[in-house]
C-alpha atoms as a PDB file:
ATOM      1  CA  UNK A   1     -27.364  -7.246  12.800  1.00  0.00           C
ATOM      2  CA  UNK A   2     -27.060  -4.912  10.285  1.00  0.00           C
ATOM      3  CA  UNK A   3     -26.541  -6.368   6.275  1.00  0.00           C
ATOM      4  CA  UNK A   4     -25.028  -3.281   4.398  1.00  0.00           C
ATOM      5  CA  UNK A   5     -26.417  -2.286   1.103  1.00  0.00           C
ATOM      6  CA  UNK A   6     -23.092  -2.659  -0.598  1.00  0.00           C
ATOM      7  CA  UNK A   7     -23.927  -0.732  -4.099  1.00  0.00           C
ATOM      8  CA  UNK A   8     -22.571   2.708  -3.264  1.00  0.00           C
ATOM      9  CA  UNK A   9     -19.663   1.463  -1.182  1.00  0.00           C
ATOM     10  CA  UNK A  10     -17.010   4.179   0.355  1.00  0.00           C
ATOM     11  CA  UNK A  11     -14.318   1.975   0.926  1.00  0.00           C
ATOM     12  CA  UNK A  12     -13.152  -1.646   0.289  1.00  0.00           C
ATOM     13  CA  UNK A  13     -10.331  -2.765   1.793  1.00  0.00           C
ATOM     14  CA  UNK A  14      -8.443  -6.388   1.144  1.00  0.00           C
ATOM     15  CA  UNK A  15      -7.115  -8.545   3.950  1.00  0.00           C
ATOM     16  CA  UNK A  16      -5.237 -11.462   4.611  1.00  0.00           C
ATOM     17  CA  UNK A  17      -4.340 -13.907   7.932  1.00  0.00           C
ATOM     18  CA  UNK A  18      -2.754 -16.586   8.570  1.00  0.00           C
ATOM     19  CA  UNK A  19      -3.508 -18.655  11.965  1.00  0.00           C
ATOM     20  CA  UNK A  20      -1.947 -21.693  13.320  1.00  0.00           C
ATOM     21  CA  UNK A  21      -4.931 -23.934  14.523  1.00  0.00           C
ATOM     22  CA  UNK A  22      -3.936 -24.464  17.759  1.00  0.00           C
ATOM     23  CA  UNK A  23      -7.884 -25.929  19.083  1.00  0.00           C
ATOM     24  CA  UNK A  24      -8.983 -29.413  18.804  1.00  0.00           C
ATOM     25  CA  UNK A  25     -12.160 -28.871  19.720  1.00  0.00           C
ATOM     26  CA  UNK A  26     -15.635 -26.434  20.064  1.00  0.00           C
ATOM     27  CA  UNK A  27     -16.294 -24.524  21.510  1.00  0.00           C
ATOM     28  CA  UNK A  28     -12.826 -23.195  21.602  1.00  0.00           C
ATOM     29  CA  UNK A  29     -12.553 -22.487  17.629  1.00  0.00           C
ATOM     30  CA  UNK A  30      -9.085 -20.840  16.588  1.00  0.00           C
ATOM     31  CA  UNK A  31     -10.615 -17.510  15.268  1.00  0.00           C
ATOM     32  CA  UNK A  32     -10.051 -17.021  11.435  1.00  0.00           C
ATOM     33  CA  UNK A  33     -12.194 -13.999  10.726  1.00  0.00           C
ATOM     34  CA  UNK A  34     -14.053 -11.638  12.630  1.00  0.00           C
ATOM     35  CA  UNK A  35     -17.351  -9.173  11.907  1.00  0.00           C
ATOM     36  CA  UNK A  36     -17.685  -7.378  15.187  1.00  0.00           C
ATOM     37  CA  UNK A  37     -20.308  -5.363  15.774  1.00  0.00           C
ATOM     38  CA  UNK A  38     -18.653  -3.162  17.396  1.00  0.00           C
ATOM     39  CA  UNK A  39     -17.801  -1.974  13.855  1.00  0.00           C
ATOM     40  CA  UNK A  40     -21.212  -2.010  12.574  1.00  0.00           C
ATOM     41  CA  UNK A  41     -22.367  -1.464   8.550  1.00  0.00           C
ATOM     42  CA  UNK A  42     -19.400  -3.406   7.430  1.00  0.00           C
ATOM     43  CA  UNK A  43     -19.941  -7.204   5.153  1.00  0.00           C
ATOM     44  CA  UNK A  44     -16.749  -9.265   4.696  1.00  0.00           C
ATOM     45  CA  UNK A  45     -16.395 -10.791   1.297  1.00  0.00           C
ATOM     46  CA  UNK A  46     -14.518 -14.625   1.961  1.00  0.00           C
ATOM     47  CA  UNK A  47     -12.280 -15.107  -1.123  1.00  0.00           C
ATOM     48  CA  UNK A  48     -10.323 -18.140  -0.171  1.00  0.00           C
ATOM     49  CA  UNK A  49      -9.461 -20.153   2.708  1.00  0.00           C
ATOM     50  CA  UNK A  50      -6.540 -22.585   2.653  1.00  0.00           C
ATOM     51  CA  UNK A  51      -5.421 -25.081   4.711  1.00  0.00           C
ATOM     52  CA  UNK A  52      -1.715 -26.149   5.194  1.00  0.00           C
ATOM     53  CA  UNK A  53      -0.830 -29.258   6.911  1.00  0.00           C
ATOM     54  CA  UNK A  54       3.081 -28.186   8.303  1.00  0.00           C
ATOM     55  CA  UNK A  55       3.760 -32.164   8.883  1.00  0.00           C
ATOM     56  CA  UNK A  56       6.096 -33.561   6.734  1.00  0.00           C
ATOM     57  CA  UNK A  57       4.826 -36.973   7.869  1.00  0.00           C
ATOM     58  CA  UNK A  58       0.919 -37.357   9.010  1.00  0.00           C
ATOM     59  CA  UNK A  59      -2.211 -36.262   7.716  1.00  0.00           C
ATOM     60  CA  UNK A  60      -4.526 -34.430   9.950  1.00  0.00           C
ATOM     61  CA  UNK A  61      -8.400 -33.172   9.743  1.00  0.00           C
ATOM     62  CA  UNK A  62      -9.364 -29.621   9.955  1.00  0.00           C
ATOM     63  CA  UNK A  63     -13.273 -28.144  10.611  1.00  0.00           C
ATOM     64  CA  UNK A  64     -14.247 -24.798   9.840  1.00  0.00           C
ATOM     65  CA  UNK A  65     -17.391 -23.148  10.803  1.00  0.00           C
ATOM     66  CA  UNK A  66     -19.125 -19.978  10.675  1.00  0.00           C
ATOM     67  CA  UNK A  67     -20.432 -18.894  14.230  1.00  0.00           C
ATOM     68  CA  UNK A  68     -23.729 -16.787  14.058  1.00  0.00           C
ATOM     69  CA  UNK A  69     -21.974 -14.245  16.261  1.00  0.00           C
ATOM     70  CA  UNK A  70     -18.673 -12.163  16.444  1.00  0.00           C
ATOM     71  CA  UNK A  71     -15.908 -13.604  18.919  1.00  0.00           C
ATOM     72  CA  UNK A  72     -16.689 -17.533  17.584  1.00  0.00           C
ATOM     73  CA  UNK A  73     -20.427 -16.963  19.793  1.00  0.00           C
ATOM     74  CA  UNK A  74     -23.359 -19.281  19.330  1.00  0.00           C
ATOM     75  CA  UNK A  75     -23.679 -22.576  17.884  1.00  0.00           C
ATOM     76  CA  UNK A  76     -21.212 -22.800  14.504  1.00  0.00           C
ATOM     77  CA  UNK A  77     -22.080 -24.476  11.145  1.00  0.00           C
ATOM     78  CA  UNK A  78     -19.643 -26.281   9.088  1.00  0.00           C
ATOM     79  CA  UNK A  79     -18.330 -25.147   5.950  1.00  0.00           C
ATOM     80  CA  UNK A  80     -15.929 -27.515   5.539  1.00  0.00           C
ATOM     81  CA  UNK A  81     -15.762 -30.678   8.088  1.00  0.00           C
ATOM     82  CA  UNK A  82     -13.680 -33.005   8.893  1.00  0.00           C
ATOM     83  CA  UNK A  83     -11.356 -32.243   6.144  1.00  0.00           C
ATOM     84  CA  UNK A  84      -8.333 -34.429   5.685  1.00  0.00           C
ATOM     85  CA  UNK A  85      -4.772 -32.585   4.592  1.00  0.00           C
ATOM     86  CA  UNK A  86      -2.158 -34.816   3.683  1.00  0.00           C
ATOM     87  CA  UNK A  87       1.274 -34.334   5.075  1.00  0.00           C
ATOM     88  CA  UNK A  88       3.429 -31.425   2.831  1.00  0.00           C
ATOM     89  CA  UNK A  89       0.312 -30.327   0.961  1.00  0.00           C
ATOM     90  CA  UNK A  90      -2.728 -27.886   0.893  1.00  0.00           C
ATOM     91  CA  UNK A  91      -6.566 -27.867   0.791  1.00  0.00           C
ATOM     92  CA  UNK A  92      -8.155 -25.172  -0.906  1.00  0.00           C
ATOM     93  CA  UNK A  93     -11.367 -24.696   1.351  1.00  0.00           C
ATOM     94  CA  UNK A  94     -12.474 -21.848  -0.330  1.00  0.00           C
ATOM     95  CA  UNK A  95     -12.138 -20.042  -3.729  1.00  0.00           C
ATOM     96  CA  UNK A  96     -13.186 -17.266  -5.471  1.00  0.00           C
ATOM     97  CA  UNK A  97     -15.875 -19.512  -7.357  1.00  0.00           C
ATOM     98  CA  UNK A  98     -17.623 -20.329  -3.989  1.00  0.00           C
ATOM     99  CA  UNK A  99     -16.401 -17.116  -2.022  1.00  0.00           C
ATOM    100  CA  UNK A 100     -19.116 -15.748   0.458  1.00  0.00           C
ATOM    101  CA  UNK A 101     -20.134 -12.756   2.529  1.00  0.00           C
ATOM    102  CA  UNK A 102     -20.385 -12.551   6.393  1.00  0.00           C
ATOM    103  CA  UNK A 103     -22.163 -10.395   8.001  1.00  0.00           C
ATOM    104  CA  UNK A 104     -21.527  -8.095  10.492  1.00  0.00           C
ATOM    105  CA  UNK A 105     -21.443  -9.867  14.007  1.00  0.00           C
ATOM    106  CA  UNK A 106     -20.432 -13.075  12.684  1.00  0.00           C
ATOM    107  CA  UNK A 107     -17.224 -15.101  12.553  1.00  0.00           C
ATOM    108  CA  UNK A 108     -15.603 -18.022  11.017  1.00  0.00           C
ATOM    109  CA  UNK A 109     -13.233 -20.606  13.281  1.00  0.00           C
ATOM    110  CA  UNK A 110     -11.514 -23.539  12.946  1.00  0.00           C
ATOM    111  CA  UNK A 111     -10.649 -26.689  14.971  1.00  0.00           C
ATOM    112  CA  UNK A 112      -8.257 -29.564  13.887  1.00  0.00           C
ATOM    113  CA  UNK A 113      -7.943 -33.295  15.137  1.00  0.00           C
ATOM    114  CA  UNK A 114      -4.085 -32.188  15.939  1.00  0.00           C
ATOM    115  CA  UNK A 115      -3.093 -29.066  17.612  1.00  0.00           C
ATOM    116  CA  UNK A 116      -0.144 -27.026  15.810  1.00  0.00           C
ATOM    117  CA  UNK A 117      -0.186 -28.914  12.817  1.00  0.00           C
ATOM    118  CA  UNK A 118      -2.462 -26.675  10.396  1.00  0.00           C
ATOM    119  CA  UNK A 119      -2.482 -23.164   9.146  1.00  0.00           C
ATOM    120  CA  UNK A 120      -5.132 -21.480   7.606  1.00  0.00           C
ATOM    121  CA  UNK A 121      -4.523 -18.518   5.321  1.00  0.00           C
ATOM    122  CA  UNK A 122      -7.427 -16.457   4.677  1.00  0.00           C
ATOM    123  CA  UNK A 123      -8.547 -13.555   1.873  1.00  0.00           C
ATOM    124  CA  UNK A 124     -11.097 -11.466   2.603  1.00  0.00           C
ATOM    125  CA  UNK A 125     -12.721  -7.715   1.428  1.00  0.00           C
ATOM    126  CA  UNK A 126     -13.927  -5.790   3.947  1.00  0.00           C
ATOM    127  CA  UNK A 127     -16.766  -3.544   2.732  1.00  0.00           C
ATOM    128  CA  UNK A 128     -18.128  -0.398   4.087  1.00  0.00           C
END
């Protein structure tokens, strides 16, 4: 696993997603974001992660982990867990005063304690 010395970049490029979290459970994370390394000498800089709870009733939980591997592999480690997101609203996870970088072959999932009731929107730079 390479970590890119990212003071004479070439190119940074800004991305965005937005998932449903359709998993309850590991090890079958709803990807978020993914360093392959099949695209190696690239970091990802997180700028924000937010949760959505799309229930105009019920509050639900939401986990979100980075996995030491690309593709959600290995063992994650919570960043956020067990979460709670009240119906109608939003839960900043992650913000530019606690964004992160993830390495290359590394990836970031999510489970919730309801299927199809979350979305996460994530920001990230991809640097090279």
């Amino acid at each position: 696993m390479a970590n890119p010395n990212i003071v004479n970049v070439t190119a940074i490029y800004g991305n965005t997603s937005s998932n449903l979290i359709t998993s309850t459970a590991d090890p079958f994370a709803t990807a978020l974001i993914n360093n392959q390394t099949s695209t190696p000498n690239r970091v990802f800089k997180v700028n924000s992660i937010i949760a959505a709870n799309v229930d105009g009733s019920n509050n639900y939980d939401i986990t979100i982990k980075i996995f030491p591997e690309d593709d959600l592999g290995g063992t994650g480690t919570a960043i956020a867990s067990t979460i709670t997101v009240p119906a109608d609203s939003s839960v900043v996870i992650i913000d530019k005063n606690t964004s992160f970088y993830l390495l290359e072959d590394r990836s970031i999932g999510a489970t919730a304690g309801t299927a199809n009731k979350i979305v996460v929107t994530c920001s990230w730079e991809e640097i090279s």
